[in-house]
N, C-alpha and C. Protein backbone atom coordinates (compact mmCIF):
# COMPACT_ATOMS: atom_id res chain seq x y z
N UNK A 1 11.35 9.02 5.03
CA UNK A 1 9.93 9.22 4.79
C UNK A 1 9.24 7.87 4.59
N UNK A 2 7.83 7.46 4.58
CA UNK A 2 7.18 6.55 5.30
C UNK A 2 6.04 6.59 4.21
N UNK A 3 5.73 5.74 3.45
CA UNK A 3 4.15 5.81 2.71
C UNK A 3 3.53 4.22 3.23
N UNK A 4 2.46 4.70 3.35
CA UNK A 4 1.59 3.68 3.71
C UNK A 4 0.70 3.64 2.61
N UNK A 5 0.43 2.32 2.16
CA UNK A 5 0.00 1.75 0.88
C UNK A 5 -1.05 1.30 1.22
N UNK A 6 -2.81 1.48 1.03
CA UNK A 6 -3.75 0.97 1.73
C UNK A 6 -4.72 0.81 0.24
N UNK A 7 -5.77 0.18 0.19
CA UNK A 7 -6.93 -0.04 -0.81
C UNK A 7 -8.26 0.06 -0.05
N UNK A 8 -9.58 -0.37 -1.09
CA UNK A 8 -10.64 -0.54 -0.48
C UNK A 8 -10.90 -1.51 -0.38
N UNK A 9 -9.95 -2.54 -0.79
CA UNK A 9 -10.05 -3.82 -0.59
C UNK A 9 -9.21 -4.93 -1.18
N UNK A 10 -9.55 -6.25 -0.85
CA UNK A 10 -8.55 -7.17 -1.45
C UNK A 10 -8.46 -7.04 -2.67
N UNK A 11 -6.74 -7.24 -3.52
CA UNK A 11 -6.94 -7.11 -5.27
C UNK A 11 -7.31 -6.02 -5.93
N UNK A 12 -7.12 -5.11 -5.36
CA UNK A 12 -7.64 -3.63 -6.02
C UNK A 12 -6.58 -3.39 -6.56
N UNK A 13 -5.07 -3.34 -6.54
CA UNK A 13 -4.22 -3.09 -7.22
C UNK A 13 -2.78 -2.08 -6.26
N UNK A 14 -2.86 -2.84 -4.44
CA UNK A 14 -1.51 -2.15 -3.80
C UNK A 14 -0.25 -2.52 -3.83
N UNK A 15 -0.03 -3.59 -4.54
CA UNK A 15 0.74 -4.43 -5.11
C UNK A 15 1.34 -3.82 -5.99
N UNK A 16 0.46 -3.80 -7.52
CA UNK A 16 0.65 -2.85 -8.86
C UNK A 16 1.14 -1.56 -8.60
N UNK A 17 0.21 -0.95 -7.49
CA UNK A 17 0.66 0.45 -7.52
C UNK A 17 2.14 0.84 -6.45
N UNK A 18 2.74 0.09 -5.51
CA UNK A 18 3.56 -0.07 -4.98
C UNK A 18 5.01 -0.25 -6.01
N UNK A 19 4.45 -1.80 -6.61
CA UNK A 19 5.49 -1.41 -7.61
C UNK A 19 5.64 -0.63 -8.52
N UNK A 20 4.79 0.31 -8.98
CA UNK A 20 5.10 1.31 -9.43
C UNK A 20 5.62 2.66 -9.25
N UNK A 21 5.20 2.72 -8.15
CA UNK A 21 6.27 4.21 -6.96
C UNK A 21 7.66 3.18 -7.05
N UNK A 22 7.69 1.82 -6.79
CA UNK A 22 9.50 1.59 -6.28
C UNK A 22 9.86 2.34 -7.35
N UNK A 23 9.42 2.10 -8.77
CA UNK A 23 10.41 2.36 -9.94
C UNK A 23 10.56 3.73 -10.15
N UNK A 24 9.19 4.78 -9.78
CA UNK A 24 9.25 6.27 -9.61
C UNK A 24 9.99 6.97 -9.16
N UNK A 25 9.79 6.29 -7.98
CA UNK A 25 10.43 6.99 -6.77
C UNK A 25 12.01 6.46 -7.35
N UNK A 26 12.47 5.88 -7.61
CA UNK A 26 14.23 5.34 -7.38
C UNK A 26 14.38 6.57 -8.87
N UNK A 27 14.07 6.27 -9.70
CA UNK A 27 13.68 7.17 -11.27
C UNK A 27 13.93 8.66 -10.85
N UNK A 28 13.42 9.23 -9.92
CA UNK A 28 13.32 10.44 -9.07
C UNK A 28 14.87 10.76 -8.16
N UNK A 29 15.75 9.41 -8.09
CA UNK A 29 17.02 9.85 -7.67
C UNK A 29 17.03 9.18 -6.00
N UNK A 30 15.92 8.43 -5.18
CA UNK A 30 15.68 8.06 -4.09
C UNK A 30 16.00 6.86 -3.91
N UNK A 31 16.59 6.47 -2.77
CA UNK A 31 17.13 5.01 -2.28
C UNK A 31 15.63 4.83 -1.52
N UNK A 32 14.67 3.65 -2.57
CA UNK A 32 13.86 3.36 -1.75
C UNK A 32 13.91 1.55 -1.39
N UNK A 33 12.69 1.56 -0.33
CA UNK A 33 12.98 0.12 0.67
C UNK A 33 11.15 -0.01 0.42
N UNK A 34 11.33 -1.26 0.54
CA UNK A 34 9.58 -1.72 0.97
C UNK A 34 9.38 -2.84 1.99
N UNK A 35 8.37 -2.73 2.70
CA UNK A 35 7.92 -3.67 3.81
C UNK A 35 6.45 -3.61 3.47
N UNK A 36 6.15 -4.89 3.61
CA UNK A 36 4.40 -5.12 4.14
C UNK A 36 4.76 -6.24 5.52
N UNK A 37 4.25 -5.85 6.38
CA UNK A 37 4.25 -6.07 7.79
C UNK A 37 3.47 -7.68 8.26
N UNK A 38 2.23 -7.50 7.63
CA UNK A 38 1.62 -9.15 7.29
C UNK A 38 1.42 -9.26 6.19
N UNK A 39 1.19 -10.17 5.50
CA UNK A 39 0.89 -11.37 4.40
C UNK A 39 0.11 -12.16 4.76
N UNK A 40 -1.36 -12.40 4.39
CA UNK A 40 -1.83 -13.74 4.58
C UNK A 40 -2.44 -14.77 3.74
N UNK A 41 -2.54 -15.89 3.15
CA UNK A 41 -2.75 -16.59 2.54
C UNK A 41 -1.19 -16.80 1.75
N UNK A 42 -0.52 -17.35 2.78
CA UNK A 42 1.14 -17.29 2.57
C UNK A 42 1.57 -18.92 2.61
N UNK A 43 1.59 -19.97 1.12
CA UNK A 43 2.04 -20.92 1.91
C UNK A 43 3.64 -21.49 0.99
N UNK A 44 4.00 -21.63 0.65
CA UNK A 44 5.48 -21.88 0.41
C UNK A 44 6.64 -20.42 0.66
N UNK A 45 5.90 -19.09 0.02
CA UNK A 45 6.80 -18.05 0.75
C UNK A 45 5.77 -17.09 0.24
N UNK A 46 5.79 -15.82 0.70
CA UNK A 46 4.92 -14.50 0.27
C UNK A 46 5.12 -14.20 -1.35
N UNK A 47 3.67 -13.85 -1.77
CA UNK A 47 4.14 -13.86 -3.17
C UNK A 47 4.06 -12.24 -3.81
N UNK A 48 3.35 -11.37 -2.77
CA UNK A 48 3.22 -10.21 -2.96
C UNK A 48 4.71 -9.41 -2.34
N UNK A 49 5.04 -10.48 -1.53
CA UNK A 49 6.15 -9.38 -0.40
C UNK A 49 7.38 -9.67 -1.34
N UNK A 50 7.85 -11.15 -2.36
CA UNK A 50 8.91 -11.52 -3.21
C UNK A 50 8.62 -10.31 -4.63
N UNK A 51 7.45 -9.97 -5.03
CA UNK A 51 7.19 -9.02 -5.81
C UNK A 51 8.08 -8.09 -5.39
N UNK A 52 7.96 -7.20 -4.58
CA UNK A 52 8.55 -6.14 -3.85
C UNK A 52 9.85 -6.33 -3.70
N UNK A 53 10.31 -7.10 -3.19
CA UNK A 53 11.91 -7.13 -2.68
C UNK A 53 13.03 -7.30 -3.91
N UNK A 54 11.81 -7.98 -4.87
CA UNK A 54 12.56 -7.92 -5.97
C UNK A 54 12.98 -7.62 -6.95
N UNK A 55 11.94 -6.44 -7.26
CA UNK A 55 11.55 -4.86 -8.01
C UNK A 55 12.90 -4.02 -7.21
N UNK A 56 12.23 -3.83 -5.86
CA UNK A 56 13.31 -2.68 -4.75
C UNK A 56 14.56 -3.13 -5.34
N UNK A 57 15.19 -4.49 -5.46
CA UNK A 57 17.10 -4.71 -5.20
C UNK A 57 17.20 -4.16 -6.68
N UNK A 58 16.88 -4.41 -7.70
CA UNK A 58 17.04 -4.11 -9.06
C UNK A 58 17.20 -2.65 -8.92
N UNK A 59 16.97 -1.64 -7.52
CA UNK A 59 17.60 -0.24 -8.11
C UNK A 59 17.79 0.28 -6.70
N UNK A 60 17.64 -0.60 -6.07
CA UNK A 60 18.73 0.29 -4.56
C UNK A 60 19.53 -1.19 -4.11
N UNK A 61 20.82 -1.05 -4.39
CA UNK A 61 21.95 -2.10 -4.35
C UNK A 61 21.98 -2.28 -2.94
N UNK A 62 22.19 -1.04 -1.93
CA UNK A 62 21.81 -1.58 -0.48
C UNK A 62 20.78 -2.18 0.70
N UNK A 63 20.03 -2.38 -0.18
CA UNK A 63 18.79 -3.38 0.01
C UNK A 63 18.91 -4.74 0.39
N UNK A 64 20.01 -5.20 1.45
CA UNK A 64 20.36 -6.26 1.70
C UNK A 64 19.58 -7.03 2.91
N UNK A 65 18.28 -7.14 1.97
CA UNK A 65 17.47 -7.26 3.45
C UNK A 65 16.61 -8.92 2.57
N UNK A 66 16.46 -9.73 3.69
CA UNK A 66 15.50 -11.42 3.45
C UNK A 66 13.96 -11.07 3.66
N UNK A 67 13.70 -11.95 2.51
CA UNK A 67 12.37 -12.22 2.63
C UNK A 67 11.36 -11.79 3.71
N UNK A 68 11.70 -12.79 4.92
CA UNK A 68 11.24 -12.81 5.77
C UNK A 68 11.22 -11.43 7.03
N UNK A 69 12.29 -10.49 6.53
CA UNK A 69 12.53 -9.31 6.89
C UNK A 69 11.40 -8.58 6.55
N UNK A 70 11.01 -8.49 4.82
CA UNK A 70 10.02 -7.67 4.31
C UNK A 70 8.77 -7.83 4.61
N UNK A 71 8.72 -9.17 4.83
CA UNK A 71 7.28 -9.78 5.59
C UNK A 71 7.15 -10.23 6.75
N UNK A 72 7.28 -9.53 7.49
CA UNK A 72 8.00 -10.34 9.14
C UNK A 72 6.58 -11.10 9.89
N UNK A 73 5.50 -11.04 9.02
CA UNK A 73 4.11 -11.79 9.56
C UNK A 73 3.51 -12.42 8.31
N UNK A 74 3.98 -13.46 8.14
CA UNK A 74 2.97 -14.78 7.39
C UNK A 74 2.14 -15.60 8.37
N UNK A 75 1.35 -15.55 7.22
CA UNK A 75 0.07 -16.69 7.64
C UNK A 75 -0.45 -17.72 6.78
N UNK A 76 -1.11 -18.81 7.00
CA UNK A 76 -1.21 -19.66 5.92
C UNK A 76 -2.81 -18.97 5.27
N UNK A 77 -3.42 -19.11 6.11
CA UNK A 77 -5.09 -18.58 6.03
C UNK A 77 -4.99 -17.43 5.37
N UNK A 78 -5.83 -17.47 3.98
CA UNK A 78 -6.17 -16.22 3.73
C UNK A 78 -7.44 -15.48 4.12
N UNK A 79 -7.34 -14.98 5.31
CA UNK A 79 -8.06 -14.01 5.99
C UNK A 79 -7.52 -13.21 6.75
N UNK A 80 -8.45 -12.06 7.70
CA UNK A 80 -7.60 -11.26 8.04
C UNK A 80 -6.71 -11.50 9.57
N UNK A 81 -6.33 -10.74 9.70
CA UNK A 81 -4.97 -11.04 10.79
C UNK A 81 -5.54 -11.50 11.79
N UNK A 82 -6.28 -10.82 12.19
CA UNK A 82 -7.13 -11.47 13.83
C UNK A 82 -7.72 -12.87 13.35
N UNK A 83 -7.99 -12.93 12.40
CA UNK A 83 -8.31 -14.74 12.54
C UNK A 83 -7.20 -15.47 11.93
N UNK A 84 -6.72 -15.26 11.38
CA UNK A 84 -5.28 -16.09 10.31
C UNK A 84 -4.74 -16.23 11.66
N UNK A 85 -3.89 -15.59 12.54
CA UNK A 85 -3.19 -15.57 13.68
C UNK A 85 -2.88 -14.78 14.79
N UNK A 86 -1.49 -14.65 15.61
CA UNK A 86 -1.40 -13.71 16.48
C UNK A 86 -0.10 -13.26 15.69
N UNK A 87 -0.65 -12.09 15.62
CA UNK A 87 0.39 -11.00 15.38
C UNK A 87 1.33 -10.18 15.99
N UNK A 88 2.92 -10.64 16.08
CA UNK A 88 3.90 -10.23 16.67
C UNK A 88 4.31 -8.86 16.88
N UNK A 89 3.98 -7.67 17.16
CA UNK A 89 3.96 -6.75 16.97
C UNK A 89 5.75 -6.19 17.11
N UNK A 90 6.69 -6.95 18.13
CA UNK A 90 7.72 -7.09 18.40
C UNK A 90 8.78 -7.02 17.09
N UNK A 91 7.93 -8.53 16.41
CA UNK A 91 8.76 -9.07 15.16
C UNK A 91 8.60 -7.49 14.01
N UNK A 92 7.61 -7.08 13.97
CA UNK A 92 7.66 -6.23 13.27
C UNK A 92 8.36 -4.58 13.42
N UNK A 93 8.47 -4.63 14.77
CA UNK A 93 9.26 -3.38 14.93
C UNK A 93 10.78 -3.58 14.61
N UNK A 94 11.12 -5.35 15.17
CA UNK A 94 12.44 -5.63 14.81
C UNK A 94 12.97 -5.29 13.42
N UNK A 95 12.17 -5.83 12.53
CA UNK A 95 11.94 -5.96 10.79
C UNK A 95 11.81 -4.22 10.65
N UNK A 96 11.26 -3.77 10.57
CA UNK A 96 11.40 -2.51 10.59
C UNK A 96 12.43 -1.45 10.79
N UNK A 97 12.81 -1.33 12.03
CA UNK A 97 13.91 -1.07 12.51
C UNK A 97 15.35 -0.86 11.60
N UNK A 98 15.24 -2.33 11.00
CA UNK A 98 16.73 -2.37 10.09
C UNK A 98 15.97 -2.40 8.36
N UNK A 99 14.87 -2.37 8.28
CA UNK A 99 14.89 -1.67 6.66
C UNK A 99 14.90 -0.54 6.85
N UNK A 100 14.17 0.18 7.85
CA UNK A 100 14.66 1.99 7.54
C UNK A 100 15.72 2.13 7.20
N UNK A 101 16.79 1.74 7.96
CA UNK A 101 18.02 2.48 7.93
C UNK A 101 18.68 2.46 6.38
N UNK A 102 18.12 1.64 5.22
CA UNK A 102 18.63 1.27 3.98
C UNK A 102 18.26 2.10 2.77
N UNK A 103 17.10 3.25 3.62
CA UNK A 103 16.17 3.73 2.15
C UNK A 103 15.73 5.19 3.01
N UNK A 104 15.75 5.95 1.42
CA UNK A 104 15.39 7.30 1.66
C UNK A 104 13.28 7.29 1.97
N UNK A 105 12.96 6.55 1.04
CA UNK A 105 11.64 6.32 1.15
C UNK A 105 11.07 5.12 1.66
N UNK A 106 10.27 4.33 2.67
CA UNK A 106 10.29 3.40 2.57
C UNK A 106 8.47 3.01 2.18
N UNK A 107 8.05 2.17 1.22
CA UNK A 107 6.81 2.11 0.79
C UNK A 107 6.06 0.81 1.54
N UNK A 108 5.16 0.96 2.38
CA UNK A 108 5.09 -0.01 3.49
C UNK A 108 3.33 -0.47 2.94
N UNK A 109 3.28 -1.51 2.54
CA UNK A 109 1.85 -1.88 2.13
C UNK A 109 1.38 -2.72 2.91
N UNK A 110 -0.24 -2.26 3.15
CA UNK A 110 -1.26 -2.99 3.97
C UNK A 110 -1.48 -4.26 3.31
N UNK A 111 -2.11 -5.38 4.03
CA UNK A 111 -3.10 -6.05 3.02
C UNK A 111 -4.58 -5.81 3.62
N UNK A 112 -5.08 -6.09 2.33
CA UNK A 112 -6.57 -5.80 2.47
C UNK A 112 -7.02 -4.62 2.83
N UNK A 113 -8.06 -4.52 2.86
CA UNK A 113 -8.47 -2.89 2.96
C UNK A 113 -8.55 -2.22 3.81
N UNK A 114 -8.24 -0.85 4.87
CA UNK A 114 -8.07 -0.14 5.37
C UNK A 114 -8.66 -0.61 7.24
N UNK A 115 -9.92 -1.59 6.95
CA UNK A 115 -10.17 -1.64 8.43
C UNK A 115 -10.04 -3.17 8.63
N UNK A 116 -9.02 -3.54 7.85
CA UNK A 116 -8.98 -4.80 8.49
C UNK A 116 -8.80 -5.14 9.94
N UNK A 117 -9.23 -5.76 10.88
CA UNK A 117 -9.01 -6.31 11.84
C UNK A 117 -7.38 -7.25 11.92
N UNK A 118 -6.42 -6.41 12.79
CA UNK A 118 -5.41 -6.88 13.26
C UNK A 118 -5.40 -7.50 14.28
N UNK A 119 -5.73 -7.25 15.62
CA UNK A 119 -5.90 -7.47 16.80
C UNK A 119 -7.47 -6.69 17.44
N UNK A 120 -7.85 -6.76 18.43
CA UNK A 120 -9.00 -6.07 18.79
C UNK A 120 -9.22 -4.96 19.48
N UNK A 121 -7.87 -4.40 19.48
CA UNK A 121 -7.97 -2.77 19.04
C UNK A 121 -6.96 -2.00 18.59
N UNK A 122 -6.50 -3.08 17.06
CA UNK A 122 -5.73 -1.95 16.07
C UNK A 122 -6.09 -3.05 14.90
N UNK A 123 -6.51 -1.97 13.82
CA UNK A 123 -6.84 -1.77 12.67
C UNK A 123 -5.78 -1.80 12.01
N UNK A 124 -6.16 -2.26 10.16
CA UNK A 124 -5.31 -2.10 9.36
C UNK A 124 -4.58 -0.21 9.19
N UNK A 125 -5.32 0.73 9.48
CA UNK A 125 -5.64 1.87 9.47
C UNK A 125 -3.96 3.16 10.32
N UNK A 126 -4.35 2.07 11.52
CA UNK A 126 -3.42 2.30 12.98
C UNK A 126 -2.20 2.19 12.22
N UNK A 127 -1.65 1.51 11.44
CA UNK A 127 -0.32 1.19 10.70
C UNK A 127 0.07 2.38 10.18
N UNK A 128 -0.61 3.46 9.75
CA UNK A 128 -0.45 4.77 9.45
C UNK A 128 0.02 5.72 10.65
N UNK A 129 0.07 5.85 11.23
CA UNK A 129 0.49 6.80 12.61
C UNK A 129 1.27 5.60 13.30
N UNK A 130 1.11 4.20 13.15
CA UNK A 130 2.13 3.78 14.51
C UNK A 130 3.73 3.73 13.09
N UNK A 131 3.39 3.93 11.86
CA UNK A 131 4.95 4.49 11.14
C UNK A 131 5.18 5.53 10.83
N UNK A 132 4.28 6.48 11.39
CA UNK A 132 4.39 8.03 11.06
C UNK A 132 4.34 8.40 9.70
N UNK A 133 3.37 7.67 8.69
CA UNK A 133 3.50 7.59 7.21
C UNK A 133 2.55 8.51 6.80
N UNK A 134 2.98 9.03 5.45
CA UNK A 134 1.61 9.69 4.36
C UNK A 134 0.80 8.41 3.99
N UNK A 135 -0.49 8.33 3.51
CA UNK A 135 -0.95 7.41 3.36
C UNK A 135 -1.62 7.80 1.91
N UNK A 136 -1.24 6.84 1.18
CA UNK A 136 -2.30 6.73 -0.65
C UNK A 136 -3.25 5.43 0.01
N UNK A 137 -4.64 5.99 -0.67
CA UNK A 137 -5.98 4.81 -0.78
C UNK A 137 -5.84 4.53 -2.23
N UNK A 138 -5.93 3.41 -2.88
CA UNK A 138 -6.03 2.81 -4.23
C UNK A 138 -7.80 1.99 -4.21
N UNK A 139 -8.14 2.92 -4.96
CA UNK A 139 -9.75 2.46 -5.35
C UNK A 139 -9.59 1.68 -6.55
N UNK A 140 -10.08 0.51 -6.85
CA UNK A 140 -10.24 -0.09 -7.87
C UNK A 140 -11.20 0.61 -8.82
N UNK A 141 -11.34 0.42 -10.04
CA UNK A 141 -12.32 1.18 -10.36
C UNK A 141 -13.20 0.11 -11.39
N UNK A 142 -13.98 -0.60 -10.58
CA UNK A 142 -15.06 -1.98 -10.52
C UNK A 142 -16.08 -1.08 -10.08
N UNK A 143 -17.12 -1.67 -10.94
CA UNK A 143 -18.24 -0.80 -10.52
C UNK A 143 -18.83 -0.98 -9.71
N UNK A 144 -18.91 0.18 -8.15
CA UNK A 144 -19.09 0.15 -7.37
C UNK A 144 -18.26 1.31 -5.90
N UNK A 145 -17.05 1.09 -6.98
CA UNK A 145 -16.07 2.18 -6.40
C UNK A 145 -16.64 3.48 -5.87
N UNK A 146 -17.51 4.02 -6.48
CA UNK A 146 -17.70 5.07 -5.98
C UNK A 146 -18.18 4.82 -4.65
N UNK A 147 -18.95 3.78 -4.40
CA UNK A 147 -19.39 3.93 -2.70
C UNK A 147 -18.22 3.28 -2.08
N UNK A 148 -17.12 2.51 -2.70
CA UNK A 148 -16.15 2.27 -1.83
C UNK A 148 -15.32 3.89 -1.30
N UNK A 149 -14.93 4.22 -2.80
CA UNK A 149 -14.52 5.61 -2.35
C UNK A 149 -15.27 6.55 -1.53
N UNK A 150 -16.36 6.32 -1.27
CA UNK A 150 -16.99 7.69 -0.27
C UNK A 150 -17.02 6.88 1.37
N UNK A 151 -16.98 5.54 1.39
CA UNK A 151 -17.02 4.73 2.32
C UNK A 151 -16.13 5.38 3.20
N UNK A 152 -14.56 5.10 2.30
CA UNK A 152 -13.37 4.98 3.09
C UNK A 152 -13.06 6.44 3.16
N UNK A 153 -13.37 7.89 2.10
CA UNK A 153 -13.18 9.01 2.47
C UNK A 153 -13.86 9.91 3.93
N UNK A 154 -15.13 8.92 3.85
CA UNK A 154 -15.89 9.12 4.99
C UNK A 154 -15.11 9.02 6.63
N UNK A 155 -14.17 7.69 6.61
CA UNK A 155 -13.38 7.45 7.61
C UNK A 155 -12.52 8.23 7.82
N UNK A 156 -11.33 8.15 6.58
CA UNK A 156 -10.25 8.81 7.18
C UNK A 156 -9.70 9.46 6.18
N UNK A 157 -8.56 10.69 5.69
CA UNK A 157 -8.25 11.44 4.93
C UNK A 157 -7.28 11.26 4.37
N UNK A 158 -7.27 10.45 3.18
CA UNK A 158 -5.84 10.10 3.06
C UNK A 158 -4.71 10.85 2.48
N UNK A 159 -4.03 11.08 2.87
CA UNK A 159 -2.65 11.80 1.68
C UNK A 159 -3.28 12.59 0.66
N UNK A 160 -3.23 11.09 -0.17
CA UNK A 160 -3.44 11.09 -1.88
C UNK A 160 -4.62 9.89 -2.14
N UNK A 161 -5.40 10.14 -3.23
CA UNK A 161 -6.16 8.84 -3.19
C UNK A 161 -5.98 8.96 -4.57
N UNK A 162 -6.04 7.57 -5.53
CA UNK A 162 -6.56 7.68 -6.97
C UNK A 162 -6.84 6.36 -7.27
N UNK A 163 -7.73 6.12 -8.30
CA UNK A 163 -7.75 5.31 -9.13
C UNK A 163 -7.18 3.85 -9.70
N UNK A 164 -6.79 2.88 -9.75
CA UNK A 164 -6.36 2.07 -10.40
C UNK A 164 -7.49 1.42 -11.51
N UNK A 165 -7.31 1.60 -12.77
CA UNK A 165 -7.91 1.50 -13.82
C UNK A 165 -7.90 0.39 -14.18
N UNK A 166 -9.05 -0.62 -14.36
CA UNK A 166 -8.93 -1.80 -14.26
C UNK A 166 -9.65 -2.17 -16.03
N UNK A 167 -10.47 -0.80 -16.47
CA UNK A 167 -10.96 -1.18 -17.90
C UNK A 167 -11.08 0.38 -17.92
N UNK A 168 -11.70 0.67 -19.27
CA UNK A 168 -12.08 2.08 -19.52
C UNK A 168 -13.66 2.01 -19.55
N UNK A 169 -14.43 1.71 -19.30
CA UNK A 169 -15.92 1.50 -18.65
C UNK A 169 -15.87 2.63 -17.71
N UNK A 170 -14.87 2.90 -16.73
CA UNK A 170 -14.57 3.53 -15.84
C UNK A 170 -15.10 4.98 -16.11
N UNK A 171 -14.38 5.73 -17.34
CA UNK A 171 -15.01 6.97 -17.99
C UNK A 171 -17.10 6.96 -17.90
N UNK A 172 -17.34 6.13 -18.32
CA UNK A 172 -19.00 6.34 -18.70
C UNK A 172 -19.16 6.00 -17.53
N UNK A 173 -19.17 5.03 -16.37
CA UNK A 173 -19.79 4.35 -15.33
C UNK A 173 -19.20 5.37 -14.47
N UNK A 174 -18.50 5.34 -13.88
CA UNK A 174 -18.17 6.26 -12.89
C UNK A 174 -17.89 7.91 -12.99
N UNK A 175 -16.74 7.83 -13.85
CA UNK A 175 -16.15 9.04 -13.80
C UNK A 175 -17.11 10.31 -13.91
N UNK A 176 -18.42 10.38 -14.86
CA UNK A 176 -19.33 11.37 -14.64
C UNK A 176 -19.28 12.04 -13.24
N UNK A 177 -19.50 11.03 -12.65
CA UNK A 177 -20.02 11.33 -10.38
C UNK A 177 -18.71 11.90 -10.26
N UNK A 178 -17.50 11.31 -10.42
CA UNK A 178 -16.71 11.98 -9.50
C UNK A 178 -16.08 12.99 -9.82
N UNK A 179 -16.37 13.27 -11.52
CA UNK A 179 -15.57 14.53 -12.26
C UNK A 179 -16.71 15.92 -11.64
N UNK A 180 -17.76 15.44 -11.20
CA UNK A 180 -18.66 16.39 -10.48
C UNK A 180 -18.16 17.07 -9.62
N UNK A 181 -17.96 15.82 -8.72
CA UNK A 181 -17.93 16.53 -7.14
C UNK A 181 -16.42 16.00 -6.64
N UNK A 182 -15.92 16.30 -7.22
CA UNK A 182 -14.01 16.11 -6.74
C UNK A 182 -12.99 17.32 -8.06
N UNK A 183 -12.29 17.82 -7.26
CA UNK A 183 -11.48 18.62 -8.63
C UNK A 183 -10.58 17.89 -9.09
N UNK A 184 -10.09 17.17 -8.72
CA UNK A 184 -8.66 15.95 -9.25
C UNK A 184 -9.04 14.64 -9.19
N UNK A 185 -9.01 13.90 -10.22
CA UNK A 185 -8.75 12.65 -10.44
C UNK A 185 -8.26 11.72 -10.45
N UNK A 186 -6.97 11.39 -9.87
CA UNK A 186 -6.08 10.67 -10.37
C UNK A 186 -6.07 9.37 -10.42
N UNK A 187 -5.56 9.08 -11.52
CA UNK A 187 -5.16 7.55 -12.44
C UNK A 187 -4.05 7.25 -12.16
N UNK A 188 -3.33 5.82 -11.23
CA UNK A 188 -2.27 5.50 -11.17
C UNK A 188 -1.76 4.87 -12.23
N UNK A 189 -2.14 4.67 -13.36
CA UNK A 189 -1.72 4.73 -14.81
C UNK A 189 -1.24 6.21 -15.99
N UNK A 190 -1.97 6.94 -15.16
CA UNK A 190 -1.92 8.53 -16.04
C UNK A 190 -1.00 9.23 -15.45
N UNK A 191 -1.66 9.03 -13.87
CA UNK A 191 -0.69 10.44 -12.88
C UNK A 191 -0.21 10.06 -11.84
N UNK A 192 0.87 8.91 -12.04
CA UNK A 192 1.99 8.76 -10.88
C UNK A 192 2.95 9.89 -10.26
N UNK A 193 3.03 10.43 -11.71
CA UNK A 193 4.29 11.82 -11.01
C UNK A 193 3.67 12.52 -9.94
N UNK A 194 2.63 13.20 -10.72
CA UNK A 194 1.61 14.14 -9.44
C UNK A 194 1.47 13.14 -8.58
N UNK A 195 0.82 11.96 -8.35
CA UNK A 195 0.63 11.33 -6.92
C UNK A 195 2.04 11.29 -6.28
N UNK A 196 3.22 10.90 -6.68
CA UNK A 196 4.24 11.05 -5.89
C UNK A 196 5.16 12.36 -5.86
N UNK A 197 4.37 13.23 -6.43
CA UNK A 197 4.96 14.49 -5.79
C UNK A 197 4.12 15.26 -4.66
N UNK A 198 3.00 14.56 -4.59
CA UNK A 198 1.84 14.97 -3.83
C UNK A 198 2.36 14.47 -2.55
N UNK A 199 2.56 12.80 -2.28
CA UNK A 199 3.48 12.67 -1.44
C UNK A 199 4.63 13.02 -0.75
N UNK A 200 5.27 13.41 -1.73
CA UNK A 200 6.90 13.77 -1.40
C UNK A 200 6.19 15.48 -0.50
N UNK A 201 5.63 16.27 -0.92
CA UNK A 201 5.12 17.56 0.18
C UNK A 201 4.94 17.09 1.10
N UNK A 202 4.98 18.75 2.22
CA UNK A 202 5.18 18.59 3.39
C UNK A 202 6.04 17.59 4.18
């Protein structure tokens, strides 16, 4: 199984919330694996993709996979892919290829937010169907979220979407609007289980 890890934007928290499914999900009895496909603003080694690989080995022992495996596209530029560089699409199927085979789940995170520009006609977005993944959106919850969240619900449907709680301001500023007009809430601080059992269906 395949999750695709996406936000509404840079620093919202797919990082945080990634590493927090590795530890769920393995907690839950699952050999999981992680890949993020590019990295950019990468210059002595990835610092989001060494996060990951190094959370994952601490609880799936067959995780015998390099750096450069988990991130099979660095860039020095932090911007998005179509301008940082050309993106190997090859290198990444290679890289791919041999972390599946190591993990029951594998948690595959975007950078940046959902329409980043990869090439000039595939999206950060496309990464969802070209791995056949469920996809979680992670909204920061900076005020403003709510039009990020209706932005990106507007586009596309994700999985699961929730929250990353960045203060409790969040309750008075936002949460009024969306306890309105949404029946579930979720807080990737409150309700990881439900988000990754929400995942694990179908």
């Amino acid at each position: 199984m395949n999750i695709f890890i996406t936000a509404n934007n840079t620093n919202m928290g797919k990082t945080h919330t990634t590493l927090s499914l590795i530890r769920h999900f393995s907690k839950m009895g699952y050999k999981v694996g992680v890949f993020k496909p590019i990295e950019t603003g990468v210059n002595s080694y990835p610092l989001d993709g060494k996060l990951l690989l190094d959370e994952t080995k601490k609880y799936n022992s067959k995780f015998n996979h390099s750096l450069d495996e988990i991130v099979p596209i660095q860039f020095k530029l932090p911007a998005a892919p179509i301008v940082a560089g050309k993106v190997d699409f090859d290198k990444i199927n290679k890289a791919y290829k041999k972390i599946k085979k190591s993990c029951d789940i594998l948690l595959i995170e975007g950078a940046g937010g959902i329409k980043v520009p990869i090439t000039n006609n595939f999206e950060m977005y496309n990464f969802i169907d070209y791995f056949n993944a469920k996809s979680l959106l992670v909204i920061g919850s900076q005020l403003g979220c709510i039009n990020d969240l209706e932005l990106n619900l507007s586009f596309f449907n994700p999985d699961v979407w929730a929250i990353n709680l960045f203060d409790d301001s969040f309750y008075e500023i936002t949460y009024p609007y969306l306890n309105q007009k949404y029946k579930e809430i979720l807080i990737i601080q409150k309700d990881l289980d439900t988000i990754a059992q929400k995942l694990l269906k179908g």
